[in-house]
Every structure is written in structure tokens, then in C-alpha cells.
Protein backbone atom coordinates (compact mmCIF):
# COMPACT_ATOMS: atom_id res chain seq x y z
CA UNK A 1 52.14 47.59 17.98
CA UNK A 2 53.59 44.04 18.13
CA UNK A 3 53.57 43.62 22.22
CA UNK A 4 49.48 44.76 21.65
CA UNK A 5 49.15 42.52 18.79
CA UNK A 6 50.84 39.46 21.02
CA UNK A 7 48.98 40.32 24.17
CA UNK A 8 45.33 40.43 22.72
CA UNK A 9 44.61 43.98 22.84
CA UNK A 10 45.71 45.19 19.37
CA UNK A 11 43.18 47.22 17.27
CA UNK A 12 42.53 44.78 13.84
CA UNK A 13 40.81 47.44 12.27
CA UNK A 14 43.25 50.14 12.56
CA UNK A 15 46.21 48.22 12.22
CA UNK A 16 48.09 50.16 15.10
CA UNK A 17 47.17 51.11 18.83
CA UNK A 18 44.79 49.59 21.41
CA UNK A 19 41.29 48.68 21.04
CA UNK A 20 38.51 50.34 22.10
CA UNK A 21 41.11 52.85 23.09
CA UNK A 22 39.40 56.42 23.85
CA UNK A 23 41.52 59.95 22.55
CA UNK A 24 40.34 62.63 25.31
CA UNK A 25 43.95 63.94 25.60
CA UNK A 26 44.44 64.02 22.33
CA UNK A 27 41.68 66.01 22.05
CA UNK A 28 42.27 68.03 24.42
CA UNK A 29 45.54 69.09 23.15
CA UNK A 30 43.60 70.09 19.85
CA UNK A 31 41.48 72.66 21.87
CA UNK A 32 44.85 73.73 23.25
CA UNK A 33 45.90 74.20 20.34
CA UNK A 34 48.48 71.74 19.88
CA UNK A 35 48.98 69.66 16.48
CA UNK A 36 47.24 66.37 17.31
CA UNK A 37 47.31 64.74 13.91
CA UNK A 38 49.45 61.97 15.57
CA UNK A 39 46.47 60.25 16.49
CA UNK A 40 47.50 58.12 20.41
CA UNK A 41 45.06 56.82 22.43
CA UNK A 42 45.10 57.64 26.12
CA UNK A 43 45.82 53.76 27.16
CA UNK A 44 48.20 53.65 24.40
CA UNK A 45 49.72 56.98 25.88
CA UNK A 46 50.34 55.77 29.24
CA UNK A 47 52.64 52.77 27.95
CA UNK A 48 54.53 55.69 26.38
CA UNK A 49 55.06 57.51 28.90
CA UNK A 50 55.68 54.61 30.93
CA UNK A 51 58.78 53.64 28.39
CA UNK A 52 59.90 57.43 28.32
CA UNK A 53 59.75 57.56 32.09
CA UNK A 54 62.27 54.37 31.61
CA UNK A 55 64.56 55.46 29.19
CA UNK A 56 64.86 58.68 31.32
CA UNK A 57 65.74 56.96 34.17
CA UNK A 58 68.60 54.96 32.23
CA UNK A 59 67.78 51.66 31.43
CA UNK A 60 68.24 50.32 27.87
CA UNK A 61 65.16 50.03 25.48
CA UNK A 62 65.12 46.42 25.14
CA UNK A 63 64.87 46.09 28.92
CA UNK A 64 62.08 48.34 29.23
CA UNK A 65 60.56 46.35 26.19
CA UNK A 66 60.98 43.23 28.19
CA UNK A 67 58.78 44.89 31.16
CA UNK A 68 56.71 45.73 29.28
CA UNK A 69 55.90 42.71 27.61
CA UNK A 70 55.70 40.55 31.37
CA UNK A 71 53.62 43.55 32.23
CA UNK A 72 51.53 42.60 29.25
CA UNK A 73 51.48 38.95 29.63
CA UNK A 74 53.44 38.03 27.03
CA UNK A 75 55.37 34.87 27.45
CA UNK A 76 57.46 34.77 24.00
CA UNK A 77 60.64 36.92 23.90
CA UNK A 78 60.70 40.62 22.10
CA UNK A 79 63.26 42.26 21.28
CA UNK A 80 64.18 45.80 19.52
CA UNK A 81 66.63 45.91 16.31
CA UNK A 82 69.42 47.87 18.48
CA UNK A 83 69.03 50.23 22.04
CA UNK A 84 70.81 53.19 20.12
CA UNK A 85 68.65 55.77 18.85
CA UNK A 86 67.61 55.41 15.03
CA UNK A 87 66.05 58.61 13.09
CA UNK A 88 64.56 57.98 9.66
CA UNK A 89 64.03 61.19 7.88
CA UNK A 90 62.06 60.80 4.23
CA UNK A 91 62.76 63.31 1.52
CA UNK A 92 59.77 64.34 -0.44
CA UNK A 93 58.77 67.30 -3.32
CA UNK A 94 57.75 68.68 -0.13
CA UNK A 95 61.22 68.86 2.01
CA UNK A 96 62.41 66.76 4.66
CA UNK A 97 60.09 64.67 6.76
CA UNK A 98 59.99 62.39 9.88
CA UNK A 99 58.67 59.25 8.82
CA UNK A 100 55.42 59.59 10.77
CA UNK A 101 55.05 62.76 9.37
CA UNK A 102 54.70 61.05 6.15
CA UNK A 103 52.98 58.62 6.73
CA UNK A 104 50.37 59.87 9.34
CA UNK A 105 50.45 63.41 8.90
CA UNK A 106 50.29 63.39 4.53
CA UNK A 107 49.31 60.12 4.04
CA UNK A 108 52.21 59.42 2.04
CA UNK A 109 51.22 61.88 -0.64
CA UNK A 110 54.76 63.48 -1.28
CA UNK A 111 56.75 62.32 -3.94
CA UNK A 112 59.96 60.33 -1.90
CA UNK A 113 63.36 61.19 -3.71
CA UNK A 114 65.12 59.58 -0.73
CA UNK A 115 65.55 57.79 2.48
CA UNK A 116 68.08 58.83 5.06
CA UNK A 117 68.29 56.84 8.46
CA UNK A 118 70.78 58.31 11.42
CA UNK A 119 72.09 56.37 13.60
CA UNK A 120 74.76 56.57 16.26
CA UNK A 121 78.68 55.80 15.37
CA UNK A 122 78.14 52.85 18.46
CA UNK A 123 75.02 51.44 17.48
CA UNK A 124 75.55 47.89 17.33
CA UNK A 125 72.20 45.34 17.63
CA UNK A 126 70.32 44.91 21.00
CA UNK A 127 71.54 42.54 22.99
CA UNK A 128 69.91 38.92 21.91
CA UNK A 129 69.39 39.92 18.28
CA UNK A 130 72.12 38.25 16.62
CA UNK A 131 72.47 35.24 19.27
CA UNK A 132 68.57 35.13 18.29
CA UNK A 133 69.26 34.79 14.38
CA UNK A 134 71.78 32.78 14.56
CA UNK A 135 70.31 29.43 16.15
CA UNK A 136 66.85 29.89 15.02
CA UNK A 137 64.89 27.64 12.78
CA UNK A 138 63.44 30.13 10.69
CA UNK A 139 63.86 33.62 9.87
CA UNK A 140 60.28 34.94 9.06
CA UNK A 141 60.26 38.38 7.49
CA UNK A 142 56.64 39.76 8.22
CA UNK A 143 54.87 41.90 5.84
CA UNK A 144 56.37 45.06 6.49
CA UNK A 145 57.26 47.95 4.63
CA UNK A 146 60.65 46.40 2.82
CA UNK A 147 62.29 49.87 2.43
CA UNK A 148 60.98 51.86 5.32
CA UNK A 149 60.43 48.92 8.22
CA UNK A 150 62.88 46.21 7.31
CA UNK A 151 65.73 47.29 5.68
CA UNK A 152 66.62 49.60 8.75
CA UNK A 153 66.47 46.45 10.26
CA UNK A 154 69.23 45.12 8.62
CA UNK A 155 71.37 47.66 8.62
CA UNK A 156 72.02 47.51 12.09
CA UNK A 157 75.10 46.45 12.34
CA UNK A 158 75.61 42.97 12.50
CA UNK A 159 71.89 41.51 11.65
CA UNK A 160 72.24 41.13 7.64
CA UNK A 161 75.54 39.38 8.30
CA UNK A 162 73.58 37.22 11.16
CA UNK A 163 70.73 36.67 8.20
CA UNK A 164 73.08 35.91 5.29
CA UNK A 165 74.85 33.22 7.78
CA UNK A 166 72.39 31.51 9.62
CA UNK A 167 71.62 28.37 8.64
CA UNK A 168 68.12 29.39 9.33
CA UNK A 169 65.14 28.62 6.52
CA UNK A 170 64.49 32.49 5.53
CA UNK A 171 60.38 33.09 4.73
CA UNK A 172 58.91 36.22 3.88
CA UNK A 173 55.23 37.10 3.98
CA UNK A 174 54.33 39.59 1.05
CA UNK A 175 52.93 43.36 1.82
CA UNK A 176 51.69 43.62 -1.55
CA UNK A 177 48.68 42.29 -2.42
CA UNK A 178 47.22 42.62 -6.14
CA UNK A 179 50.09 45.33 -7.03
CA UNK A 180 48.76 47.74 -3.82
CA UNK A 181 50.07 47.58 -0.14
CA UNK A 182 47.10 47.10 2.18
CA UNK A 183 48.78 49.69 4.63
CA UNK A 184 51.12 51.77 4.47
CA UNK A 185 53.17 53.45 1.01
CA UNK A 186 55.32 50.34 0.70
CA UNK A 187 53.99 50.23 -3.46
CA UNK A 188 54.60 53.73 -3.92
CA UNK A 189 57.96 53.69 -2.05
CA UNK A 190 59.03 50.30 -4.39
CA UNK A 191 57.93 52.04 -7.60
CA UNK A 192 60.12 55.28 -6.61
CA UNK A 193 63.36 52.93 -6.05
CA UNK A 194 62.83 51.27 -9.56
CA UNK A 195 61.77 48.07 -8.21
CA UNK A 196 58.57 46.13 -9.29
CA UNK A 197 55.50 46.88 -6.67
CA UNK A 198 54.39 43.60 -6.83
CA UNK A 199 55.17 40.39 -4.64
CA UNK A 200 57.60 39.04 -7.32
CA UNK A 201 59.57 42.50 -6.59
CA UNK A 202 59.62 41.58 -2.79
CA UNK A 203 60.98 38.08 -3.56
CA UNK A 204 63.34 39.67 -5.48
CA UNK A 205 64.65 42.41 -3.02
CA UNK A 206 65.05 39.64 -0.29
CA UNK A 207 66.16 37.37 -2.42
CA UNK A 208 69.57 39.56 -3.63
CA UNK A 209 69.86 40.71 0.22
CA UNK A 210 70.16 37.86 1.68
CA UNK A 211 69.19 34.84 0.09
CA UNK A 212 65.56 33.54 0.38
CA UNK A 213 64.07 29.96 0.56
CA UNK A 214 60.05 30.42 0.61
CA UNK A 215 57.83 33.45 -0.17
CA UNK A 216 54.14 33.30 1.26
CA UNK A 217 51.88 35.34 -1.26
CA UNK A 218 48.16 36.37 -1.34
CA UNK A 219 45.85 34.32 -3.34
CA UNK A 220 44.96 37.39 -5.73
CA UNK A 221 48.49 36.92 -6.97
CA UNK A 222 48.70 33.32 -7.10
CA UNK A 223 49.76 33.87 -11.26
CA UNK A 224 53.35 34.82 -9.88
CA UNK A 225 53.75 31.91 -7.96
CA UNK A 226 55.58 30.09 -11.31
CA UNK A 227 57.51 32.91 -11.91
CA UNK A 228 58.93 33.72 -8.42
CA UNK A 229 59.52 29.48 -8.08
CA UNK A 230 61.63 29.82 -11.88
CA UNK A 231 63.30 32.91 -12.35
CA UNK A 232 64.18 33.33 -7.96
CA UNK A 233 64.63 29.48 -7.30
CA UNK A 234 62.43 30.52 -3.84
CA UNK A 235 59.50 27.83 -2.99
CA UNK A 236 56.11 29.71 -2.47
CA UNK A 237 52.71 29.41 -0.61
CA UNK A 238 49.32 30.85 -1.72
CA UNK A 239 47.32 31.66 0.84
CA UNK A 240 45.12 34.09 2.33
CA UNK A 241 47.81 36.83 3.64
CA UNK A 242 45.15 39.19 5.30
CA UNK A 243 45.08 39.82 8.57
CA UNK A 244 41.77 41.39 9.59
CA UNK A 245 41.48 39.89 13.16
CA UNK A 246 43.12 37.64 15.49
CA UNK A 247 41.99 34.29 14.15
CA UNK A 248 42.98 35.44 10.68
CA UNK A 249 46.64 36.49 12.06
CA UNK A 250 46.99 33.15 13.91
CA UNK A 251 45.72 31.48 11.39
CA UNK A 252 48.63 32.33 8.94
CA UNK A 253 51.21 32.49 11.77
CA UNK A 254 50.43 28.89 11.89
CA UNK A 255 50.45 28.15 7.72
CA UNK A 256 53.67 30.29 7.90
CA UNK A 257 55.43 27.99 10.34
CA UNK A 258 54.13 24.94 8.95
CA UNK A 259 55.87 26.20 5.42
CA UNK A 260 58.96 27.16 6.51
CA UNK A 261 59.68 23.69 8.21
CA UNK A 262 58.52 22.13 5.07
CA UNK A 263 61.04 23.70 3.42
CA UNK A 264 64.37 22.28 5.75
């Protein structure tokens, strides 16, 4: 999803795949009689199996990301949290869960009770990462999922050290808008680990795990601004946070920038 969003092709509207992508083997596996609830595109398919064909062969993940992206015609750097293999397994009312299974295939119905991620005993981060982190200007958490997406992150070993050190300005961009995430279960999942679904509890979350200087919230919740500026000590920008096209995204990738060297 991020090389499509940075190379132009990235469906807005769905938030995920390419657009104006068709599904014909998808559908095709349905008549088959194969589960095809996981919803990929045939274009989006054959970068898949392009990276699978990769991995196969031997090469590390953040390599084959880096093809990827030329192949693409993206000029900015990308690079995976770690080349190890990561499993996140959700446990619901329901049993245990994939995450996509969650998420895609029960819409994030279940009740969570818990959040289990596997990794390997030699996972360490992908080459870059922490080099990456630690002479950057600004650390800019996007609006992700804080439990699911970017805490995984961290836990790699060796990033939320990199974070906590760098002398980086640290910016995050709320997923919560108005109490509700726009995609994804990040409220419910919030609410479930006793935190406050709201962008004051994001603040909050980044704030105790690693120190934050500037939170960038949605208009609709401009009210919290005083209290996440008094109670968390962490600047803050209103803005419109939604990103509904590419002018919209670019747009706040630009307000987001101009922030965070405000704040050094």
C-alpha cells in the first residue's frame, strides 16, 4: 500500500490496492471454490507474486522492496520494519485470528482479549532502519493503527531505542477522528486496552512510549487541542487530517513537514 500510494497508483477510495484494478482471478477462485474474501486485484496480485517469487529465490525483503519501488518509479527510499518474518495473531470471543482475518474477513466484529505478535529469536531491524532514525529530522508517525500497525513497529528490536534517542522532532498524525477511526478497528482496539479512543489517547500512548513533541489532529477535535498542549506538554496542529485523494494526502504531507520543523 505505501509503494502504490508513493508511485501514483494507489486506490483513495479504498484505502488499499491499485486503482482501477480488475478481480477476475479472484473471482475465479470463488467459482472454484476457494475462499476469496481476501479481496486482491489481479495487478495488485502480480506484484505479489513477483515479491514471493523473490523471497523464494533468497533475497531479503527489503531488497525486493527496493526493486520494487525503482520498478515503480519511486525515487524516495522504503524500507520494511525488519526482513525476519513477523506473525500477528488477534484473540477474539471467537478464537484465534490472523490479523487480516479480522480485519477483512469479520470486519473487526470479534471482541479482542489480546494481541500476540511472533517473531523470530534473530529478528533484528532491516538494514537502514535504525541508521534511518537516528540522523533524521523528524520522526513522523502516520495515522496508523497504534496497537495493531505501529507498535509492532517498535518492537523490533532496536527501533524504540533508535526513537527514544534520536534527537529527531517526533510528530504523530491522529487515526481518530471525532472519537471513530476512519479505517480500520484502531477505536475499538484502544477502548479494549483501557485507553481513551480519542486523539488525546493517541498523544498519550506516544507520548509515554517514547516521548512526543507535536500531535497533528483533525479539525472536528480541535476542543482537545488545550488539553493535549497542558496535561502532555506536546505542541499541536488542527488541520484537515483526511486523506481522500492525492492532493488531500500531499497536501498534509506538506502541513506535516512544515510543523514538525517549526517545532526544532
Amino acid at each position: 500500500t505505501v509503494l502504490y500510494a508513493l508511485s501514483g497508483i494507489g486506490d483513495w477510495e479504498r484505502g488499499w490496492g491499485i486503482a482501477g484494478d480488475t478481480f477476475r482471478c479472484n473471482e475465479a477462485l470463488g467459482r472454484l471454490g476457494r475462499e476469496n474474501w481476501f479481496r486482491i486485484g489481479d495487478a495488485d496480485l502480480a506484484t505479489n507474486l513477483l515479491r514471493t517469487e523473490l523471497l523464494s529465490s533468497g533475497m531479503r525483503l527489503s531488497d525486493v522492496t527496493e526493486l520494487i519501488a525503482r520498478k515503480l518509479g519511486i525515487r524516495c527510499k522504503v524500507i520494511p520494519m525488519t526482513d525476519s518474518r513477523v506473525k500477528t495473531t488477534v484473540f477474539t470471543s471467537e478464537g484465534p485470528m490472523s490479523f487480516q482475518e479480522y480485519f477483512v474477513k469479520r470486519r473487526a466484529e470479534p471482541e479482542v482479549l489480546r494481541i500476540t505478535v511472533e517473531r523470530s529469536p534473530d529478528e533484528e531491524a532491516a538494514p537502514g532502519v535504525i541508521e534511518a532514525l537516528s540522523r533524521s529530522e523528524a520522526v513522523i508517525v502516520a495515522p496508523s493503527n497504534p496497537i495493531l500497525s505501529v507498535r509492532p513497529i517498535l518492537e523490533t528490536r532496536g527501533v524504540l531505542d533508535a526513537v527514544r534517542s534520536s534527537g529527531a522532532v517526533k510528530v504523530a498524525v491522529s487515526p481518530i477522528v471525532g472519537g471513530r477511526a476512519l479505517r480500520g478497528p484502531a477505536d475499538k482496539l484502544m477502548k479494549a486496552f483501557g485507553m481513551e479512543p480519542s486523539a488525546y489517547g493517541v498523544a498519550k500512548y506516544y507520548s509515554e512510549l517514547f516521548g512526543l513533541d507535536g500531535m497533528v489532529i483533525d479539525r472536528v477535535d480541535a476542543e482537545l487541542a488545550h488539553r493535549i498542549e497542558s496535561e502532555l506538554d506536546v505542541k499541536v496542529l488542527v488541520t484537515d487530517t483526511l486523506m481522500t485523494d492525492r492532493t488531500r494526502a500531499v497536501r498534509l504531507a506538506s502541513e506535516v513537514l512544515r510543523f514538525a520543523r517549526s517545532l526544532r
